[in-house]
PDB file of N, CA and C in Angstrom:
ATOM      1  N   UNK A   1     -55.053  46.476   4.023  1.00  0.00           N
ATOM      2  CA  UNK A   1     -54.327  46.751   2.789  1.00  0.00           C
ATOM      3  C   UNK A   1     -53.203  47.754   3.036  1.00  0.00           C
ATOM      4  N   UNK A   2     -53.549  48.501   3.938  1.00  0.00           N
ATOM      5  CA  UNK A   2     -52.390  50.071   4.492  1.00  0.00           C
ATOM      6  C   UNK A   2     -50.800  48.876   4.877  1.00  0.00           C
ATOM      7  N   UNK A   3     -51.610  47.885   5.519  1.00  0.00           N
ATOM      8  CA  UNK A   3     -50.071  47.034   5.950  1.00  0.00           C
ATOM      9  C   UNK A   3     -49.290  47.180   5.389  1.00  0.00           C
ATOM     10  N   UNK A   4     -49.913  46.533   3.888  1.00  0.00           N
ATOM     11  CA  UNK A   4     -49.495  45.558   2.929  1.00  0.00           C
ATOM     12  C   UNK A   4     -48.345  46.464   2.365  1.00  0.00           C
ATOM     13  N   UNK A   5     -48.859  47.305   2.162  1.00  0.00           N
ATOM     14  CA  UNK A   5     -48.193  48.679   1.267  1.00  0.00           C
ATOM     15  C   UNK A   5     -47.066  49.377   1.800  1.00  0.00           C
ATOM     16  N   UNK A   6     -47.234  49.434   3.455  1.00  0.00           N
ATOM     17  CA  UNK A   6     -46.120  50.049   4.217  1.00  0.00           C
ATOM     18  C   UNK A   6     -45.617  48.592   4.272  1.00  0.00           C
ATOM     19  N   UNK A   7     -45.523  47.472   4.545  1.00  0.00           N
ATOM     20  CA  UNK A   7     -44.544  46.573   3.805  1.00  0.00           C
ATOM     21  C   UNK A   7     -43.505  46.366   2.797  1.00  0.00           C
ATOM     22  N   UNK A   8     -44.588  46.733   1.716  1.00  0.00           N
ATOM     23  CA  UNK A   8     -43.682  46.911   0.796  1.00  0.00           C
ATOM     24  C   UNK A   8     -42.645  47.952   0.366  1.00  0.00           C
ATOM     25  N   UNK A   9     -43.298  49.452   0.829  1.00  0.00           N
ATOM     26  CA  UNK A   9     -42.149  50.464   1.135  1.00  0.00           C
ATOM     27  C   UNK A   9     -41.265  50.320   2.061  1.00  0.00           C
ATOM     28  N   UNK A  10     -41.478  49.332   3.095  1.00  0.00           N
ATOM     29  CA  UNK A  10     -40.368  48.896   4.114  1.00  0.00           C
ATOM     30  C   UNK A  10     -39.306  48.310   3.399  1.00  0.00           C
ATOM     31  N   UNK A  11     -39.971  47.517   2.847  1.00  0.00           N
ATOM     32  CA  UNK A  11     -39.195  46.213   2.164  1.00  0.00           C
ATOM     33  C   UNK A  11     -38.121  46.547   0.783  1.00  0.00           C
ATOM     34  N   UNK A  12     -39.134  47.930   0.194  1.00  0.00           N
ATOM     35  CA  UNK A  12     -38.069  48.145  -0.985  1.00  0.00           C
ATOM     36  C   UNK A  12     -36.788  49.454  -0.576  1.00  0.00           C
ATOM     37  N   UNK A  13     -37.481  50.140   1.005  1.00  0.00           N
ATOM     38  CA  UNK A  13     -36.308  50.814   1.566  1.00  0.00           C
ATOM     39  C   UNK A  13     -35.471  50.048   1.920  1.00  0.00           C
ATOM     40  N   UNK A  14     -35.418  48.817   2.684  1.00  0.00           N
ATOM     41  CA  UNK A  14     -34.166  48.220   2.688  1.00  0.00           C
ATOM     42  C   UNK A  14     -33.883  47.526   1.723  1.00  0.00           C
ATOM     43  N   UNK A  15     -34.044  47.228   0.144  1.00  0.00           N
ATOM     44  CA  UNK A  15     -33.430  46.803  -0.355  1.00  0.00           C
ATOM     45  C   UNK A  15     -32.312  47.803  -1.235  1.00  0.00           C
ATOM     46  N   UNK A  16     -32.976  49.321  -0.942  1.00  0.00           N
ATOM     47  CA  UNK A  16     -31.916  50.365  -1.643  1.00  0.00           C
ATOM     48  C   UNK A  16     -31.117  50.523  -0.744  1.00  0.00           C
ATOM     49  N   UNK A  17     -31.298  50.132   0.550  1.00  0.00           N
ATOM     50  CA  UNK A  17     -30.202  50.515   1.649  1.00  0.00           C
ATOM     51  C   UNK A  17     -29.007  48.961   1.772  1.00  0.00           C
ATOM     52  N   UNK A  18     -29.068  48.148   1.344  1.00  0.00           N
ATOM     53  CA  UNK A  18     -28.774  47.003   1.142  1.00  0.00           C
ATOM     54  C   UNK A  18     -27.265  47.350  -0.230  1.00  0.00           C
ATOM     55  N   UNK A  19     -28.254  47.996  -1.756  1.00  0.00           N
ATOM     56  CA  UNK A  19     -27.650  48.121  -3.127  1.00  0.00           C
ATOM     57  C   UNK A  19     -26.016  49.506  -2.534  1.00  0.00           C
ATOM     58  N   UNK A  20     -27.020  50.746  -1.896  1.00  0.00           N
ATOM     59  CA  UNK A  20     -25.846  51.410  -1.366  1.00  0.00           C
ATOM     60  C   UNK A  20     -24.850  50.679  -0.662  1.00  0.00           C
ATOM     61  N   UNK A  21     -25.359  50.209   0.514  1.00  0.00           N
ATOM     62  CA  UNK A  21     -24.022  49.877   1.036  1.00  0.00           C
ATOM     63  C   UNK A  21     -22.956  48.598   0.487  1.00  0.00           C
ATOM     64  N   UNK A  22     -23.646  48.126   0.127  1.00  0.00           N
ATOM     65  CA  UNK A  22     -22.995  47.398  -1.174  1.00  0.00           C
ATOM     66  C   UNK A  22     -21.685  48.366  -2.263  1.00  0.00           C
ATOM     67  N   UNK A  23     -22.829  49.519  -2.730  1.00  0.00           N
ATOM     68  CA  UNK A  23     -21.868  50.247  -3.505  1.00  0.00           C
ATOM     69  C   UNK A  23     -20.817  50.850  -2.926  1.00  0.00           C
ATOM     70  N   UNK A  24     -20.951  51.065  -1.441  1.00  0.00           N
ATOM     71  CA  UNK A  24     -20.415  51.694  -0.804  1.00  0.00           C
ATOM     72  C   UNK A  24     -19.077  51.264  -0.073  1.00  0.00           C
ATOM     73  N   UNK A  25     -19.366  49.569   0.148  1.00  0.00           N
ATOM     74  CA  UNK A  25     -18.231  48.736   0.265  1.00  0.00           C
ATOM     75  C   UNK A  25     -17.681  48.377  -0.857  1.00  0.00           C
ATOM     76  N   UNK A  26     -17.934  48.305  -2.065  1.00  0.00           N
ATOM     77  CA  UNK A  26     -17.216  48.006  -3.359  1.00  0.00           C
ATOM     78  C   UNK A  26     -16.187  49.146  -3.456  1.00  0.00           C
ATOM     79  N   UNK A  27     -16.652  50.108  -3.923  1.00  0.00           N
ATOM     80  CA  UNK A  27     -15.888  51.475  -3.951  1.00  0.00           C
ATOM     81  C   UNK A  27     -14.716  51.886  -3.037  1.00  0.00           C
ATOM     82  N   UNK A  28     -14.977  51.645  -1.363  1.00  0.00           N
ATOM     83  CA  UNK A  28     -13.978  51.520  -1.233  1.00  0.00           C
ATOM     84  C   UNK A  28     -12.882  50.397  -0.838  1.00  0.00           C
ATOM     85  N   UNK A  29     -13.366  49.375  -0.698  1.00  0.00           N
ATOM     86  CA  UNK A  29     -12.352  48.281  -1.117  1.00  0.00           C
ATOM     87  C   UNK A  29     -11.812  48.527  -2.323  1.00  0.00           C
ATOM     88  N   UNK A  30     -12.584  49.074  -3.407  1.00  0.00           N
ATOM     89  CA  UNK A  30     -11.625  48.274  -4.538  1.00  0.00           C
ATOM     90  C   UNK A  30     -10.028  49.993  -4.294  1.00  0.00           C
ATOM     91  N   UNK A  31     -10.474  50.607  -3.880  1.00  0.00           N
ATOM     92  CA  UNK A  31      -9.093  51.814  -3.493  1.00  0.00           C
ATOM     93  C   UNK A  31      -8.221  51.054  -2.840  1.00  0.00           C
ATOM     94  N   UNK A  32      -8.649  50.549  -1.531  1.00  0.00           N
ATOM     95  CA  UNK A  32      -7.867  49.534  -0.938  1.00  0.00           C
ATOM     96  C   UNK A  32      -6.831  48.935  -1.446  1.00  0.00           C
ATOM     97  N   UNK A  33      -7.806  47.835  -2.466  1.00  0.00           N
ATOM     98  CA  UNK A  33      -7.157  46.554  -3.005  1.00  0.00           C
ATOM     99  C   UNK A  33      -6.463  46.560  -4.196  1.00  0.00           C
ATOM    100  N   UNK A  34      -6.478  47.668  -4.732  1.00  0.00           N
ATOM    101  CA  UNK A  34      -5.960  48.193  -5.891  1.00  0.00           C
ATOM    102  C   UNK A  34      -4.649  48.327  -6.070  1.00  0.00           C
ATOM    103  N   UNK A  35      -4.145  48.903  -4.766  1.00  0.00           N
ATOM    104  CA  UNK A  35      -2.925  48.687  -4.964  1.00  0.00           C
ATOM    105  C   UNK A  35      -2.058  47.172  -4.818  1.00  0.00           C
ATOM    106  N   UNK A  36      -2.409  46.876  -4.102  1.00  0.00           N
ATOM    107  CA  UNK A  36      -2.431  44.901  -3.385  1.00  0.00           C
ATOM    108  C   UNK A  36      -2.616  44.067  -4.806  1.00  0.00           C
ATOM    109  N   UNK A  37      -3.544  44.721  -5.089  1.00  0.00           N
ATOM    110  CA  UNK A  37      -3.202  44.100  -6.724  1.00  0.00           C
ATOM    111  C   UNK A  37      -2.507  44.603  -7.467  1.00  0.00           C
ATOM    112  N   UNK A  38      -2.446  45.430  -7.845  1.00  0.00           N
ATOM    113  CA  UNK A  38      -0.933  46.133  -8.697  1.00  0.00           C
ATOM    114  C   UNK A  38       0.278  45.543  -8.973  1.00  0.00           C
ATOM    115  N   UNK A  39       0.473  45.301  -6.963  1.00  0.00           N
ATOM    116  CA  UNK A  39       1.697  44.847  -6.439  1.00  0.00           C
ATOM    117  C   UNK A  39       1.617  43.128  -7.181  1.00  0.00           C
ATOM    118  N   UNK A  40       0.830  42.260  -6.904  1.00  0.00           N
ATOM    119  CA  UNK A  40       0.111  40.928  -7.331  1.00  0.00           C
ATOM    120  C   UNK A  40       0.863  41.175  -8.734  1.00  0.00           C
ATOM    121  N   UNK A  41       0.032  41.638  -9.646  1.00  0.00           N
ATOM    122  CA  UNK A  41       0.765  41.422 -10.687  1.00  0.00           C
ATOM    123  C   UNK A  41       2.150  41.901 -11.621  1.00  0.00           C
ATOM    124  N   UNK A  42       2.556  43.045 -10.780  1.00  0.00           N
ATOM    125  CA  UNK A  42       4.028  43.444 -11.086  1.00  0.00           C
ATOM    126  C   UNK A  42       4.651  42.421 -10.755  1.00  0.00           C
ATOM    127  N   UNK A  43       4.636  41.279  -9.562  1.00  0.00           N
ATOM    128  CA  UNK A  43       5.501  40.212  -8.823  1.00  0.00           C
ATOM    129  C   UNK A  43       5.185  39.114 -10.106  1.00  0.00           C
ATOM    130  N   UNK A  44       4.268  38.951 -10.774  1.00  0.00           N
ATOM    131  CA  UNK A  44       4.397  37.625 -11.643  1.00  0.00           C
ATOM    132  C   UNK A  44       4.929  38.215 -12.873  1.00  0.00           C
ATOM    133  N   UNK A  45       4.503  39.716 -13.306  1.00  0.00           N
ATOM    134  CA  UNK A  45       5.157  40.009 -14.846  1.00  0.00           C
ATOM    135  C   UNK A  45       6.898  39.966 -14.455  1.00  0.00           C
ATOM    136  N   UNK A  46       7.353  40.291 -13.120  1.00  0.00           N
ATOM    137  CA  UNK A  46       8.574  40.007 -13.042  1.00  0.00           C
ATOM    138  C   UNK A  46       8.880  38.862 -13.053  1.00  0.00           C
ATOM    139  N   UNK A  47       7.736  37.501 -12.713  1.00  0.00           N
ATOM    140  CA  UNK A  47       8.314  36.238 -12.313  1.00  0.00           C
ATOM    141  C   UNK A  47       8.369  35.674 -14.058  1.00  0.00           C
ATOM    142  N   UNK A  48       7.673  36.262 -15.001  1.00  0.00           N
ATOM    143  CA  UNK A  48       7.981  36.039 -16.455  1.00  0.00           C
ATOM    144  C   UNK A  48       9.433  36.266 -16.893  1.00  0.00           C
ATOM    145  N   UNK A  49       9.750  37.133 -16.304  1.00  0.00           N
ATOM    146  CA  UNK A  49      11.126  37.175 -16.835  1.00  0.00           C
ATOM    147  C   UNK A  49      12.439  37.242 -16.107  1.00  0.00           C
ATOM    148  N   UNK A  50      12.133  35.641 -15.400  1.00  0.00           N
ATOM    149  CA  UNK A  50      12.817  34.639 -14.713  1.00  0.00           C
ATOM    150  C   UNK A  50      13.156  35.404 -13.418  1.00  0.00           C
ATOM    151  N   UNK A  51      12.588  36.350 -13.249  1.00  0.00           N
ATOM    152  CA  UNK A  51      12.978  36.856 -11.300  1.00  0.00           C
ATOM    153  C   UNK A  51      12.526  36.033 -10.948  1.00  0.00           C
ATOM    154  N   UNK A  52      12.984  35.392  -9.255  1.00  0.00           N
ATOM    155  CA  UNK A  52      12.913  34.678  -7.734  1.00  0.00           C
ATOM    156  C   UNK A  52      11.686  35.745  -7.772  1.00  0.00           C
ATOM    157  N   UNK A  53      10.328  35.076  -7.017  1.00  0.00           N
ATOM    158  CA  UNK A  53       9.062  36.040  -6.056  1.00  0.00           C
ATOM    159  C   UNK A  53       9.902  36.896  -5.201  1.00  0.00           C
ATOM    160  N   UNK A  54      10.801  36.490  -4.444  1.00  0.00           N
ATOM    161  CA  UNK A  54      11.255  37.324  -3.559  1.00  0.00           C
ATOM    162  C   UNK A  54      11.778  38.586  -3.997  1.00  0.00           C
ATOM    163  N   UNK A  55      13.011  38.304  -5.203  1.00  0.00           N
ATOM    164  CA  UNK A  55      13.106  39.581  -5.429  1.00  0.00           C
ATOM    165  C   UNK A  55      12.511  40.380  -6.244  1.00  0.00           C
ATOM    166  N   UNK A  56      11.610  39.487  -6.627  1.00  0.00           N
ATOM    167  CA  UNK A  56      10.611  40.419  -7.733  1.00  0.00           C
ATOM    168  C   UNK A  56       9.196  41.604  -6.868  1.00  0.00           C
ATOM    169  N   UNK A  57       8.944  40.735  -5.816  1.00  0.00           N
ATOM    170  CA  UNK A  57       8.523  41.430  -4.499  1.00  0.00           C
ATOM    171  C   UNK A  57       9.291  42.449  -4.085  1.00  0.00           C
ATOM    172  N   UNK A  58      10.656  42.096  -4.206  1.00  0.00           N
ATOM    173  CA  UNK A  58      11.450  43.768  -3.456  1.00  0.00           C
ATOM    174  C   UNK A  58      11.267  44.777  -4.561  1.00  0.00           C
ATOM    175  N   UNK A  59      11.476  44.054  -5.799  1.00  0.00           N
ATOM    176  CA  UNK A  59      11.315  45.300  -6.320  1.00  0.00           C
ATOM    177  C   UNK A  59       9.732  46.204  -6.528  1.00  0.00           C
ATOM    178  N   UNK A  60       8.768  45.460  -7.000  1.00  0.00           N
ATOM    179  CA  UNK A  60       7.614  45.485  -6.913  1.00  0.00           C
ATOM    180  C   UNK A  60       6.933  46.617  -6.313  1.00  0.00           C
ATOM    181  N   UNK A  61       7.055  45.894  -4.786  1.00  0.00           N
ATOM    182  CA  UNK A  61       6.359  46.819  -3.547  1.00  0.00           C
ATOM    183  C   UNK A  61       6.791  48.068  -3.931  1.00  0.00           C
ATOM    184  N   UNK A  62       8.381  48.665  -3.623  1.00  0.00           N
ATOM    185  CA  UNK A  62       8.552  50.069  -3.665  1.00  0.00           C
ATOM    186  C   UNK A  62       8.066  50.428  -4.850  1.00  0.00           C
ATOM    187  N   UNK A  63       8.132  49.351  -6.149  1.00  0.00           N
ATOM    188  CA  UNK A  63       7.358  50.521  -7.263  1.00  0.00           C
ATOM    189  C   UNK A  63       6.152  50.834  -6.743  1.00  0.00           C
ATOM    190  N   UNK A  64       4.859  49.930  -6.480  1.00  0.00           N
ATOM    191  CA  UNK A  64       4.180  50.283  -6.283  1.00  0.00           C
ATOM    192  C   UNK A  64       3.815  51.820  -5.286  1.00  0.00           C
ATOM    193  N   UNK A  65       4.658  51.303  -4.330  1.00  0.00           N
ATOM    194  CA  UNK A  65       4.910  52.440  -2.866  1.00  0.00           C
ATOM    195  C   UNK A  65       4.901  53.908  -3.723  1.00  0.00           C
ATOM    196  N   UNK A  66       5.982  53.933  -4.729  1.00  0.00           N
ATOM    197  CA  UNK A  66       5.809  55.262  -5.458  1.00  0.00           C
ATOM    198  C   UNK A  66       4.988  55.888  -6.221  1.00  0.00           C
ATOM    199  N   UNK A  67       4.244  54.383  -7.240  1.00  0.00           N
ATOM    200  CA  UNK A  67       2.980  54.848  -7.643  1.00  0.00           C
ATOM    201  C   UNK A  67       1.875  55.512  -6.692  1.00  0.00           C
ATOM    202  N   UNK A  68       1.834  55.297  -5.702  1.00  0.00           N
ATOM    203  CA  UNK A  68       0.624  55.624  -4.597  1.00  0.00           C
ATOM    204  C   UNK A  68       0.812  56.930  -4.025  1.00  0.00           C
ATOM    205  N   UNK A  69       2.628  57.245  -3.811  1.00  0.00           N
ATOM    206  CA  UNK A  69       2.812  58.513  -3.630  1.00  0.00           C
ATOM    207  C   UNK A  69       2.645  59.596  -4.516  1.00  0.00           C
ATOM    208  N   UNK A  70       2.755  59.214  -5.886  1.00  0.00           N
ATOM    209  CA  UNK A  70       2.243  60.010  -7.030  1.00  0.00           C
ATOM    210  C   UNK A  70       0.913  60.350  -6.822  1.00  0.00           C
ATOM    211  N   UNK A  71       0.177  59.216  -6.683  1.00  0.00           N
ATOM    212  CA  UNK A  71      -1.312  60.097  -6.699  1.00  0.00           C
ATOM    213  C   UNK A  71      -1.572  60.742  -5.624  1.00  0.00           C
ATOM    214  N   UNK A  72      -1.087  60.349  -4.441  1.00  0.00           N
ATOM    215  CA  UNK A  72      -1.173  61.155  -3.129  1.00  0.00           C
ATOM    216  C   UNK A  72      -0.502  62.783  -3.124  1.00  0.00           C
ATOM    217  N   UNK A  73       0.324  62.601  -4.221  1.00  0.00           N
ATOM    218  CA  UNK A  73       1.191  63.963  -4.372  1.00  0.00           C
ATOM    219  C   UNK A  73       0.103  64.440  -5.623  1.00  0.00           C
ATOM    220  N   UNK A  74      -0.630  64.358  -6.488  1.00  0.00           N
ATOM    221  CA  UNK A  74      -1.352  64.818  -7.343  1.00  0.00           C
ATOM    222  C   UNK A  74      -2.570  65.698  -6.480  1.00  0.00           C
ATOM    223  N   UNK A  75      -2.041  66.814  -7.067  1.00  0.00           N
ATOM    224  CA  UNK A  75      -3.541  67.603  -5.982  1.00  0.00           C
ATOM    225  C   UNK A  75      -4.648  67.535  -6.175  1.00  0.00           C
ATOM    226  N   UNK A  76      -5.570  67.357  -5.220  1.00  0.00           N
ATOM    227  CA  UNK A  76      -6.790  67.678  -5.414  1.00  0.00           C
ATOM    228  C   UNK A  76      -7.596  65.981  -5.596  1.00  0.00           C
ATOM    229  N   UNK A  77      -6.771  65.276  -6.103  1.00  0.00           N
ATOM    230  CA  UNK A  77      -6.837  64.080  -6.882  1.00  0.00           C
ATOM    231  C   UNK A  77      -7.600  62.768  -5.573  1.00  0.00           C
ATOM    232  N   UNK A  78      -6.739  62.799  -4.340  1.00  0.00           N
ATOM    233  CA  UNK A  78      -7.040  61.952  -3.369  1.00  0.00           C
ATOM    234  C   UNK A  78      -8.247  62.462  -3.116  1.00  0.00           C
ATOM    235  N   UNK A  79      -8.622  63.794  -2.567  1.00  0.00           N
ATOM    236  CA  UNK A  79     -10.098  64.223  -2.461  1.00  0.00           C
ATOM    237  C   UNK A  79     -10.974  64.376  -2.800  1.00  0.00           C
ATOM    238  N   UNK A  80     -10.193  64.379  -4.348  1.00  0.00           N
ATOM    239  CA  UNK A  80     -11.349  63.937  -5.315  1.00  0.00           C
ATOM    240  C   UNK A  80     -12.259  62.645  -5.129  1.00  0.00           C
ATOM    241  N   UNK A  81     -10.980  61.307  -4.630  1.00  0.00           N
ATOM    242  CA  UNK A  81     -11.880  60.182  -4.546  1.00  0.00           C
ATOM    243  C   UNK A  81     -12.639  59.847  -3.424  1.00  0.00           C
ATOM    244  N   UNK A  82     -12.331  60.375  -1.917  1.00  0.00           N
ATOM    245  CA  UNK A  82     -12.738  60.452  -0.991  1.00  0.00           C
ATOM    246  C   UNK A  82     -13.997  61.013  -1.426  1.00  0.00           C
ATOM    247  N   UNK A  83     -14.197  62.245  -1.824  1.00  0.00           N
ATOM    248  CA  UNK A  83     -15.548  62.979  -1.655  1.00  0.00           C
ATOM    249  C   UNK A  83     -16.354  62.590  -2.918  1.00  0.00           C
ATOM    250  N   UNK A  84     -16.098  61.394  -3.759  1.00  0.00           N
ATOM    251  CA  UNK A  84     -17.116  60.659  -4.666  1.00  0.00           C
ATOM    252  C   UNK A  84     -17.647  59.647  -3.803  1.00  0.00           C
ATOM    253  N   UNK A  85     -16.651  59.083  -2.673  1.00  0.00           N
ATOM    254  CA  UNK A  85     -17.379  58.064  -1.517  1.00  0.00           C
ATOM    255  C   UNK A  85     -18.272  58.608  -0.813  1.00  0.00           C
ATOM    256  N   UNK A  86     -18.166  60.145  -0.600  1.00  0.00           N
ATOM    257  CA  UNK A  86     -18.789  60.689   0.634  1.00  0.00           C
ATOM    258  C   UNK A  86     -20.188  61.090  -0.287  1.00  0.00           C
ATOM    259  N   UNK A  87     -20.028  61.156  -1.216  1.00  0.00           N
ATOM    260  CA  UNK A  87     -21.286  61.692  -2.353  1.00  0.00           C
ATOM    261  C   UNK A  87     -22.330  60.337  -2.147  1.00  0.00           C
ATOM    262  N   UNK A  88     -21.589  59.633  -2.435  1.00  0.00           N
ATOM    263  CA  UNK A  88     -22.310  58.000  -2.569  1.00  0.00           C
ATOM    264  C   UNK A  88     -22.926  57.627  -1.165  1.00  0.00           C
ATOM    265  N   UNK A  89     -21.918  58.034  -0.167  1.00  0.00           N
ATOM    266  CA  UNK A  89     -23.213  57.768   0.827  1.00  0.00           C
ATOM    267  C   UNK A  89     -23.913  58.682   1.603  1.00  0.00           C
ATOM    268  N   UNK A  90     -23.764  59.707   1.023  1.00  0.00           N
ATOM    269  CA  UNK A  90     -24.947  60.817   0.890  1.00  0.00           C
ATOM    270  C   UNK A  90     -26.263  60.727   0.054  1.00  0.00           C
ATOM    271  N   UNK A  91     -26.099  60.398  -1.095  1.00  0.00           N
ATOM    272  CA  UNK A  91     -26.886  59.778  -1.721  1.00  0.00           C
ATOM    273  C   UNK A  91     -27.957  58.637  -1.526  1.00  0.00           C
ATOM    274  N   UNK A  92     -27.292  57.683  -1.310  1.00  0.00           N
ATOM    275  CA  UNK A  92     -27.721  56.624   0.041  1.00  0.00           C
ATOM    276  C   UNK A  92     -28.650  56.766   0.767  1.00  0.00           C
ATOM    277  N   UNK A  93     -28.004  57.812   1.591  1.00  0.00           N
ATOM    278  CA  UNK A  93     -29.052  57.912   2.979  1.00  0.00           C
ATOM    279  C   UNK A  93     -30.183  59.112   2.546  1.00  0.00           C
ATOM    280  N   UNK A  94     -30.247  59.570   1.637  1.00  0.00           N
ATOM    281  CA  UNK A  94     -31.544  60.791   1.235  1.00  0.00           C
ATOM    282  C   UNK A  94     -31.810  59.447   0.701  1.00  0.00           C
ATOM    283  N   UNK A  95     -31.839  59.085  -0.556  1.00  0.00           N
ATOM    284  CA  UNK A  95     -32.829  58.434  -0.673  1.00  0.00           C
ATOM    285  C   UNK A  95     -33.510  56.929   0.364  1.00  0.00           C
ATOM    286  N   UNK A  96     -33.011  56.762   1.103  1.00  0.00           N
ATOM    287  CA  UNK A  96     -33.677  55.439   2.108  1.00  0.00           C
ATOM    288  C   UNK A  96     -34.050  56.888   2.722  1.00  0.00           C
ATOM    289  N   UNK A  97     -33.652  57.747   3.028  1.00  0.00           N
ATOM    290  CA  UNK A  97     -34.624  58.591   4.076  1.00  0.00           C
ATOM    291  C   UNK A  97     -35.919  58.888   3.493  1.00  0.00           C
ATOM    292  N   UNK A  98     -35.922  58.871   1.936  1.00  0.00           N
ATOM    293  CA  UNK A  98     -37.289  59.430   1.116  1.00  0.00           C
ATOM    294  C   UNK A  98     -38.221  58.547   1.276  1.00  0.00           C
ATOM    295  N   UNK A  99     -37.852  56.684   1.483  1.00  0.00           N
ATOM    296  CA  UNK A  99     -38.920  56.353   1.491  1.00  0.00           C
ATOM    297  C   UNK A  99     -39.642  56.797   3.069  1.00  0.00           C
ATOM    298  N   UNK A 100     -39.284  56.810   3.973  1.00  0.00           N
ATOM    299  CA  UNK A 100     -40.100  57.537   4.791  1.00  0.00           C
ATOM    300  C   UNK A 100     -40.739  58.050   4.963  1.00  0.00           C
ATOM    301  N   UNK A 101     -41.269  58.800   4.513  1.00  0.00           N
ATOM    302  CA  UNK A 101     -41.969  60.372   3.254  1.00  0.00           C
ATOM    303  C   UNK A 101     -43.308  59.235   3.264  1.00  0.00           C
ATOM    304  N   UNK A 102     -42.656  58.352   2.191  1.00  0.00           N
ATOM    305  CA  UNK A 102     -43.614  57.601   1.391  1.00  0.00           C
ATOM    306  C   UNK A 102     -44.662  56.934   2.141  1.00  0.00           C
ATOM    307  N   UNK A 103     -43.729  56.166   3.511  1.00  0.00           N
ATOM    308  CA  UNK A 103     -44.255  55.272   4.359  1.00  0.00           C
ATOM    309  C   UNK A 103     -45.314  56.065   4.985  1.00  0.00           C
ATOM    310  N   UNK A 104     -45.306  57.531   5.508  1.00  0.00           N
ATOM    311  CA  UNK A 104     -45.951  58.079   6.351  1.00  0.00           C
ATOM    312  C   UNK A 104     -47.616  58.262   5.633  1.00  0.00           C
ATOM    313  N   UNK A 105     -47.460  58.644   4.174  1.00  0.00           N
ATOM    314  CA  UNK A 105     -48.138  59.118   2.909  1.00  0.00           C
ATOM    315  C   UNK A 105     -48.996  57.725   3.196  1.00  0.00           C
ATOM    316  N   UNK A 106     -48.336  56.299   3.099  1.00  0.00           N
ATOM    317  CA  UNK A 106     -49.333  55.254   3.105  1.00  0.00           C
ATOM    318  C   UNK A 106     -50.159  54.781   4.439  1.00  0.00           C
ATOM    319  N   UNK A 107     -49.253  55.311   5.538  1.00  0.00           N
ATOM    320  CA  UNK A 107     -49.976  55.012   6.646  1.00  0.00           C
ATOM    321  C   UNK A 107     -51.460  55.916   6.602  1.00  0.00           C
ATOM    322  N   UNK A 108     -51.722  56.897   5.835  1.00  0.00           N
ATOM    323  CA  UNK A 108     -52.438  57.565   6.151  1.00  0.00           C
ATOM    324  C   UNK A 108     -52.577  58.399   7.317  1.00  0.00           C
TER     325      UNK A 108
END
């Protein structure tokens, strides 16, 4: 029965280690892709009002380019989001480390 049990604390430590890194790749892709999308749809609200992609792309990108320098120029602001990633997978790894704790508790 001891198996069974450290099984299942096996089994539900990797499924929280599974949900983190999950959260952990969401979070920062979507920083990534955020801007990539930005850019995405500034190029079609320009293509609404009859811009060529191309030049709606020239203009686009550098807006975007400046939006990004704004927040990069906003203090405190970039590290702010970095160290909510670094929280998250801090978080993460205490708790998959806790079930360990647990596992040892069931091995007897």
């Amino acid at each position: 029965m001891k198996n069974i049990n450290v099984a299942l604390v096996r089994l539900l430590q990797f499924l929280v280690f599974a949900l983190f890194t999950f959260m952990v790749l969401a979070y920062f892709g979507a920083i990534v892709l955020l801007p990539l999308d930005m850019a995405a749809m500034l190029i079609k609200l320009l293509g609404v009002f009859g811009l060529n992609g191309f030049i709606a792309a020239f203009i686009a990108v550098p807006a975007v380019g400046y939006l990004g320098l704004m927040v990069y120029k906003t203090p405190e602001l970039t590290q702010m989001l970095l160290d909510t990633g670094v929280d998250l997978i801090t978080t993460g790894k205490n708790r998959v480390e806790a079930f360990n704790k647990i596992a040892e508790t069931v091995k007897g």
